[in-house]
N, C-alpha and C. Protein backbone atom coordinates (compact mmCIF):
# COMPACT_ATOMS: atom_id res chain seq x y z
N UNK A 1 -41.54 95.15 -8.72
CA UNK A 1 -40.59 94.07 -8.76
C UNK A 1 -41.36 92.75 -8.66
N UNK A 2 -41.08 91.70 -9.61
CA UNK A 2 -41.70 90.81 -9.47
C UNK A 2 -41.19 89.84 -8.77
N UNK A 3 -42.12 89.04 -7.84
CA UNK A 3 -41.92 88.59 -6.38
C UNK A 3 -41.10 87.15 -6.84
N UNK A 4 -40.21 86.56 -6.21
CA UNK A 4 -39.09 85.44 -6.25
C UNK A 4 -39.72 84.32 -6.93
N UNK A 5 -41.65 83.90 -6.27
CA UNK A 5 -41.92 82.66 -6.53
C UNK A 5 -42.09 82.39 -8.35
N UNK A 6 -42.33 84.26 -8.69
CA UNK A 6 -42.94 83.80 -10.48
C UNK A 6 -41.41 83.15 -10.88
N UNK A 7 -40.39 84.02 -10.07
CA UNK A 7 -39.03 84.06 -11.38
C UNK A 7 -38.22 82.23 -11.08
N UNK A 8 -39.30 81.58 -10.49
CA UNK A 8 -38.60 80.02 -9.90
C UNK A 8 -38.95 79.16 -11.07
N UNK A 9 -38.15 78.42 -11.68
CA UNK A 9 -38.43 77.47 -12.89
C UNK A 9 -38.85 75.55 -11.99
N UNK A 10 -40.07 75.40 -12.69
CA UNK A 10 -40.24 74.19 -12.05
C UNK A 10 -39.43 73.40 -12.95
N UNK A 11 -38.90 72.35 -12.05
CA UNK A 11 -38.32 71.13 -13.09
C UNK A 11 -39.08 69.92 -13.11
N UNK A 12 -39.55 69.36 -13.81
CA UNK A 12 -39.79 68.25 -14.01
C UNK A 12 -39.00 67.25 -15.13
N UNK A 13 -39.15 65.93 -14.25
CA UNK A 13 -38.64 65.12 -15.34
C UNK A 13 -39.31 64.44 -16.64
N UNK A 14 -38.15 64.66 -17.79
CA UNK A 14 -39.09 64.43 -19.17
C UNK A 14 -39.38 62.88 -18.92
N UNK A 15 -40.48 63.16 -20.35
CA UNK A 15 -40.91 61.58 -20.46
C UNK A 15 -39.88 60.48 -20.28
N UNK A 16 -38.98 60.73 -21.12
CA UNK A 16 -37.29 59.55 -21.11
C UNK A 16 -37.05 59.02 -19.87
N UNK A 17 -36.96 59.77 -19.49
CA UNK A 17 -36.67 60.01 -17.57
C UNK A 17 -37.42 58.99 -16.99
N UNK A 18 -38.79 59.24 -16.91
CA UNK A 18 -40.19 58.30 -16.25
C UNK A 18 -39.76 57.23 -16.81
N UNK A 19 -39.59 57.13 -18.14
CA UNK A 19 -39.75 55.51 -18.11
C UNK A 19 -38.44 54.57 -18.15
N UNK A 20 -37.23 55.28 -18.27
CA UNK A 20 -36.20 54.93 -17.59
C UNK A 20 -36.21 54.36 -16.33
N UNK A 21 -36.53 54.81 -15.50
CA UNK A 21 -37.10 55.28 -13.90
C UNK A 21 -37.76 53.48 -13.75
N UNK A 22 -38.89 53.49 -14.36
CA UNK A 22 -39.92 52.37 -14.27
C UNK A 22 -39.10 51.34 -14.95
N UNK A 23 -38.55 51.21 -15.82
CA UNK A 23 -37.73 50.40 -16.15
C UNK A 23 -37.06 49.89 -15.34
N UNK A 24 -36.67 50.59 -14.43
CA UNK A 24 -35.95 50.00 -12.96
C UNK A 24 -36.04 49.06 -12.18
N UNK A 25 -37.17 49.38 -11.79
CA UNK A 25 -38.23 48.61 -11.34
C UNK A 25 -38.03 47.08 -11.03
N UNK A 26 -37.65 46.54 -10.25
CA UNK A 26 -36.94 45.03 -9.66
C UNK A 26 -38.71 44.36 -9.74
N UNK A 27 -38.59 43.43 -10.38
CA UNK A 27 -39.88 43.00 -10.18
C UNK A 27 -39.60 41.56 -9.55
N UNK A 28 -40.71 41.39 -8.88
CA UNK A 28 -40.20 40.06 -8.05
C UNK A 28 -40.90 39.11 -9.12
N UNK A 29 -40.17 37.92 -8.67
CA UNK A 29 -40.41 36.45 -9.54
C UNK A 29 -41.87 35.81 -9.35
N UNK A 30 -42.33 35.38 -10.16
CA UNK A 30 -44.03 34.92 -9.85
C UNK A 30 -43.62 33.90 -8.99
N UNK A 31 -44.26 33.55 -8.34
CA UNK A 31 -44.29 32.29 -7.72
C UNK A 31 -44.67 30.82 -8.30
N UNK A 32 -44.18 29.66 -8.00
CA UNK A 32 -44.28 28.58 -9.01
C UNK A 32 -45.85 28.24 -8.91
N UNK A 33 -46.31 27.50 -9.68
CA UNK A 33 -47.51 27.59 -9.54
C UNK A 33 -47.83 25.87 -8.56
N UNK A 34 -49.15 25.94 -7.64
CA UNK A 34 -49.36 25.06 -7.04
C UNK A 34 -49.08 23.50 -7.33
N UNK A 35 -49.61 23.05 -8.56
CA UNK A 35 -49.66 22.27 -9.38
C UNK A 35 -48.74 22.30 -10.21
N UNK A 36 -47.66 21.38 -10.41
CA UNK A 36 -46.73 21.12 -11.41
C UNK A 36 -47.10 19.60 -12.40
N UNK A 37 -47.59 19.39 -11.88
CA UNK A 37 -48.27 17.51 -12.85
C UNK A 37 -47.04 16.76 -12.88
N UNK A 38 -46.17 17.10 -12.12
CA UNK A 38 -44.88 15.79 -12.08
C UNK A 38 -45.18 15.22 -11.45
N UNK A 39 -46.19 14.65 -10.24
CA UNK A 39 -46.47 13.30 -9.79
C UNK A 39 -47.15 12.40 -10.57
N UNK A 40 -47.94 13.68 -11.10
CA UNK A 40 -49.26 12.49 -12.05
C UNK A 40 -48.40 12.64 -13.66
N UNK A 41 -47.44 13.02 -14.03
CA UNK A 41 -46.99 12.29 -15.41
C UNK A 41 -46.26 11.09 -14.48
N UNK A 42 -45.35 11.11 -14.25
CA UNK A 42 -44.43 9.88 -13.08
C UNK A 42 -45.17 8.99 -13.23
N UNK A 43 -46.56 8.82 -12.42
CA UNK A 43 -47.33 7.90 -12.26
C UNK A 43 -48.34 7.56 -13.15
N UNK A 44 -48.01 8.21 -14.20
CA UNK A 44 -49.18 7.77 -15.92
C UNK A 44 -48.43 7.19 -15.92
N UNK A 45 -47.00 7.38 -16.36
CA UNK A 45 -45.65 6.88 -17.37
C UNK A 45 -45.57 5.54 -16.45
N UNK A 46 -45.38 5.29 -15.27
CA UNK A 46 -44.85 3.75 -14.69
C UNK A 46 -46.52 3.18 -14.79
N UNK A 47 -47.09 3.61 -14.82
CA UNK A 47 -48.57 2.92 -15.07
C UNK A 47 -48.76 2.14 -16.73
N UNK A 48 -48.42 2.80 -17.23
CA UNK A 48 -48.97 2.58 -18.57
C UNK A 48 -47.50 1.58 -19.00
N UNK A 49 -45.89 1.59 -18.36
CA UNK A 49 -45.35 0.72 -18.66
C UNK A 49 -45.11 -0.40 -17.72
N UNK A 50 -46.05 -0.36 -16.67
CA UNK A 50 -46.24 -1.56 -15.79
C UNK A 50 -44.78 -1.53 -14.92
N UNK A 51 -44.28 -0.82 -14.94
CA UNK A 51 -42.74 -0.56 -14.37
C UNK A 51 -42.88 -1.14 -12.98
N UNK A 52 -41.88 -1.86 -12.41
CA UNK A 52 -42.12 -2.95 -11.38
C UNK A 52 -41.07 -1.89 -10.34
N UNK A 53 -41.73 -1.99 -9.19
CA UNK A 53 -41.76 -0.46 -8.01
C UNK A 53 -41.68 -1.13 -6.95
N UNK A 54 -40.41 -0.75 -6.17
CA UNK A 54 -40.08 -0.63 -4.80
C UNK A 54 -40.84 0.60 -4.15
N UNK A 55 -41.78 0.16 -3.11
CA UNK A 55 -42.42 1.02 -2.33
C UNK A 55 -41.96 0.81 -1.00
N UNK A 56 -41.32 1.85 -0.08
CA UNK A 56 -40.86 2.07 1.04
C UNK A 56 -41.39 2.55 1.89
N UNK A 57 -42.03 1.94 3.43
CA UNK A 57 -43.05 2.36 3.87
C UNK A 57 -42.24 3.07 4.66
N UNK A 58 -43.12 4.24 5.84
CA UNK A 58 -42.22 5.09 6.66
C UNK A 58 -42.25 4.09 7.44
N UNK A 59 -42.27 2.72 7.69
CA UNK A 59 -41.71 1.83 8.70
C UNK A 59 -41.00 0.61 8.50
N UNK A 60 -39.66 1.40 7.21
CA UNK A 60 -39.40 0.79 6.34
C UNK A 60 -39.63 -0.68 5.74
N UNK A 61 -40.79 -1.29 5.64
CA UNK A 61 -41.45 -1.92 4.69
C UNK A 61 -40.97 -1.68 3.21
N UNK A 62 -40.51 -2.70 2.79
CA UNK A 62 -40.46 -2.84 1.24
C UNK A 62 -41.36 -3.30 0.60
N UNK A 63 -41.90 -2.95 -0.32
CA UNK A 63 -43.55 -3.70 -0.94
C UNK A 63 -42.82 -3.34 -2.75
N UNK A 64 -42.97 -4.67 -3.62
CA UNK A 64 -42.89 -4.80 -4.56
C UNK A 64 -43.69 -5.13 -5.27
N UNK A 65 -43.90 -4.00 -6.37
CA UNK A 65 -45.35 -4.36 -7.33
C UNK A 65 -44.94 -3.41 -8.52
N UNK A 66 -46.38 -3.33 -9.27
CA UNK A 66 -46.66 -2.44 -10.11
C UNK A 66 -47.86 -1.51 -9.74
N UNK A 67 -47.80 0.06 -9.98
CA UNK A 67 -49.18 0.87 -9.53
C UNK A 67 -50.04 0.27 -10.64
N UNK A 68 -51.07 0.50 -10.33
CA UNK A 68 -52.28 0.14 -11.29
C UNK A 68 -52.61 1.52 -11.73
N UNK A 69 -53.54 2.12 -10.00
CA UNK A 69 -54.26 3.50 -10.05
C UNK A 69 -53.56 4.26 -8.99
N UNK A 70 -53.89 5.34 -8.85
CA UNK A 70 -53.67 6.53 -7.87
C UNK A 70 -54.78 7.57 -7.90
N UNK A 71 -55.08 8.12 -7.25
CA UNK A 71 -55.83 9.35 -6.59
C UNK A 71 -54.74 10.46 -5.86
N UNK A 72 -55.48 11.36 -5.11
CA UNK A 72 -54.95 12.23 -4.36
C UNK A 72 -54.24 11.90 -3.06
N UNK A 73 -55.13 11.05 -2.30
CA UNK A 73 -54.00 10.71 -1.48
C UNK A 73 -53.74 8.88 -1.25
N UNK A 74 -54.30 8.48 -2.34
CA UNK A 74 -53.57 6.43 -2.28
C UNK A 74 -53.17 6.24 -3.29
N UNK A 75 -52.70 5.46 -3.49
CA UNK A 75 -52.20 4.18 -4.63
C UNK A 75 -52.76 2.93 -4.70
N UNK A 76 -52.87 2.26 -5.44
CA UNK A 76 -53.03 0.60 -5.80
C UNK A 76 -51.87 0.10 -6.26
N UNK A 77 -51.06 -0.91 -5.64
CA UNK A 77 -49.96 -1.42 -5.92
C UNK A 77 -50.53 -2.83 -6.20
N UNK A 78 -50.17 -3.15 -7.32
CA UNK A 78 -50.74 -4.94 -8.06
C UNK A 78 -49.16 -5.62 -7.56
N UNK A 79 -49.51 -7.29 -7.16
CA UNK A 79 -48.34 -7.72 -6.62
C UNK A 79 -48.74 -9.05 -7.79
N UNK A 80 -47.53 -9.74 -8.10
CA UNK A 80 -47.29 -10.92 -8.48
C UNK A 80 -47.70 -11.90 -7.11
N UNK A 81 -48.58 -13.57 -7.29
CA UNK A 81 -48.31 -14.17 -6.19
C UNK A 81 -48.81 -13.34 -4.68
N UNK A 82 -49.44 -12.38 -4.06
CA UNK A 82 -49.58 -11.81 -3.04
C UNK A 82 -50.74 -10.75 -3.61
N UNK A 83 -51.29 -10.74 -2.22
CA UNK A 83 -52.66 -9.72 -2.55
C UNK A 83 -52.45 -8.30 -2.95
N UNK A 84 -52.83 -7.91 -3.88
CA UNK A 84 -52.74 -5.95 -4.15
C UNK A 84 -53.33 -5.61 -2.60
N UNK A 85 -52.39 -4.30 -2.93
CA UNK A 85 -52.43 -3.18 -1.58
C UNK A 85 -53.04 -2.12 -2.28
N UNK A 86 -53.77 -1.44 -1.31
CA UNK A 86 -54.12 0.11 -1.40
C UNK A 86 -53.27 0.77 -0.09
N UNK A 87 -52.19 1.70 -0.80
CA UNK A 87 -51.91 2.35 -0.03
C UNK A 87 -52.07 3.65 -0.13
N UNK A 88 -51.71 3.85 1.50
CA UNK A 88 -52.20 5.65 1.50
C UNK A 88 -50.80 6.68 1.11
N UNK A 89 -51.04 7.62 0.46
CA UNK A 89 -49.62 8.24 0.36
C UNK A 89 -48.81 8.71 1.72
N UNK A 90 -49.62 8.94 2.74
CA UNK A 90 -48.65 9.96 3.60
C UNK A 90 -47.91 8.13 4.57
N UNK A 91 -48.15 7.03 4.23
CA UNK A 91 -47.45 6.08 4.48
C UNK A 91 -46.18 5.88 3.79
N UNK A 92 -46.43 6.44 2.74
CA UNK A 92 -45.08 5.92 2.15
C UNK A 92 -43.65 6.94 2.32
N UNK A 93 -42.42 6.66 2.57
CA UNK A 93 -41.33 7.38 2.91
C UNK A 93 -41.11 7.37 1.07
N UNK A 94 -40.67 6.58 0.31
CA UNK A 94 -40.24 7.09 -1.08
C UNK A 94 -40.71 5.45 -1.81
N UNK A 95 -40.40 5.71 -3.48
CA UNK A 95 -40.54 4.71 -4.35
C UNK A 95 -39.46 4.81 -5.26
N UNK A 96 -39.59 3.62 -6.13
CA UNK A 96 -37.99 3.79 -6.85
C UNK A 96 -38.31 2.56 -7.84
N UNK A 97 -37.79 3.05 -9.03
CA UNK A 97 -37.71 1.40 -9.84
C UNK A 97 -37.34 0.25 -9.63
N UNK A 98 -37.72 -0.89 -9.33
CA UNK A 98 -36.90 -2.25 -9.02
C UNK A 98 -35.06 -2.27 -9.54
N UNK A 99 -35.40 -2.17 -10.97
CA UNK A 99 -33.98 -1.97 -11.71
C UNK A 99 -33.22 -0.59 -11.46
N UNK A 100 -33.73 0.18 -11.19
CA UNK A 100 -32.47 0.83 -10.05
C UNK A 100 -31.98 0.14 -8.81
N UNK A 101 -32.36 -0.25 -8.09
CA UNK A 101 -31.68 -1.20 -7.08
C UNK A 101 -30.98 -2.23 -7.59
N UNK A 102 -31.06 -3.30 -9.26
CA UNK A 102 -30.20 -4.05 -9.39
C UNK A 102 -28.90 -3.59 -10.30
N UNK A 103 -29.28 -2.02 -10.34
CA UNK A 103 -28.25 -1.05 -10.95
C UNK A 103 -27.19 -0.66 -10.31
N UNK A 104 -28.20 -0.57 -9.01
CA UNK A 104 -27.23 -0.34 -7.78
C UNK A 104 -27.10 1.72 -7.59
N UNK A 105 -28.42 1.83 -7.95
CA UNK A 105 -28.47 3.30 -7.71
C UNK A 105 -29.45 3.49 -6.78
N UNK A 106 -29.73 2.61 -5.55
CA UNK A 106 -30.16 3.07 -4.45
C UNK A 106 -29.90 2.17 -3.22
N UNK A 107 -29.92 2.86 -2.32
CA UNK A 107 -29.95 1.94 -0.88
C UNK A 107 -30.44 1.39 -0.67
N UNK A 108 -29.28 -0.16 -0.03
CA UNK A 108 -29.38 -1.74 0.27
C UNK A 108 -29.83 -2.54 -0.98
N UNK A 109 -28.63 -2.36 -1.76
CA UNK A 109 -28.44 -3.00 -3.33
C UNK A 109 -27.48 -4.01 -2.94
């Protein structure tokens, strides 16, 4: 008599199966990458059109100019009448177009 284990059918799943299966498979989202270049287009684009810039210091200081240059962590703000500044970035709370404020699309217009 032949013993139980010969008369046992293995199952495996067909190829279809596997890659059905893997198809499944939730893949997580890449992560954004470090570098996006939206500060430095921003600051080509108001550079190259001299765009006249409300700079808001974190002690709220208003400073009105145009950037010249930037680096990694300063700016050069050119002033009409008053000496250019080099400022450092982690001074500044935000910036904004002059003509948005006489648009009236930002605070204390």
């Amino acid at each position: 008599m032949p013993d139980s284990a010969s008369r046992r059918k293995l199952i495996r799943p067909g190829a279809g199966e596997v890659r059905r299966e893997a198809s499944r498979v939730v893949r997580r989202k890449q992560t954004p990458p470090e570098q996006t270049n939206a500060e430095e287009f921003y600051y080509l684009k108001q550079m190259a059109a001299r765009t006249p810039m409300v700079v808001v210091l974190t002690n709220d200081e208003e400073l009105r100019g145009w950037i010249e240059w930037y680096d990694k962590s300063s700016l050069k703000l050119n002033r009409e009448h008053e000496p250019n500044l080099l400022l450092l970035k982690h001074n500044i709370r935000y910036m904004f177009k002059e003509e948005e404020r006489r648009r009236g699309g930002k605070p204390g217009s």
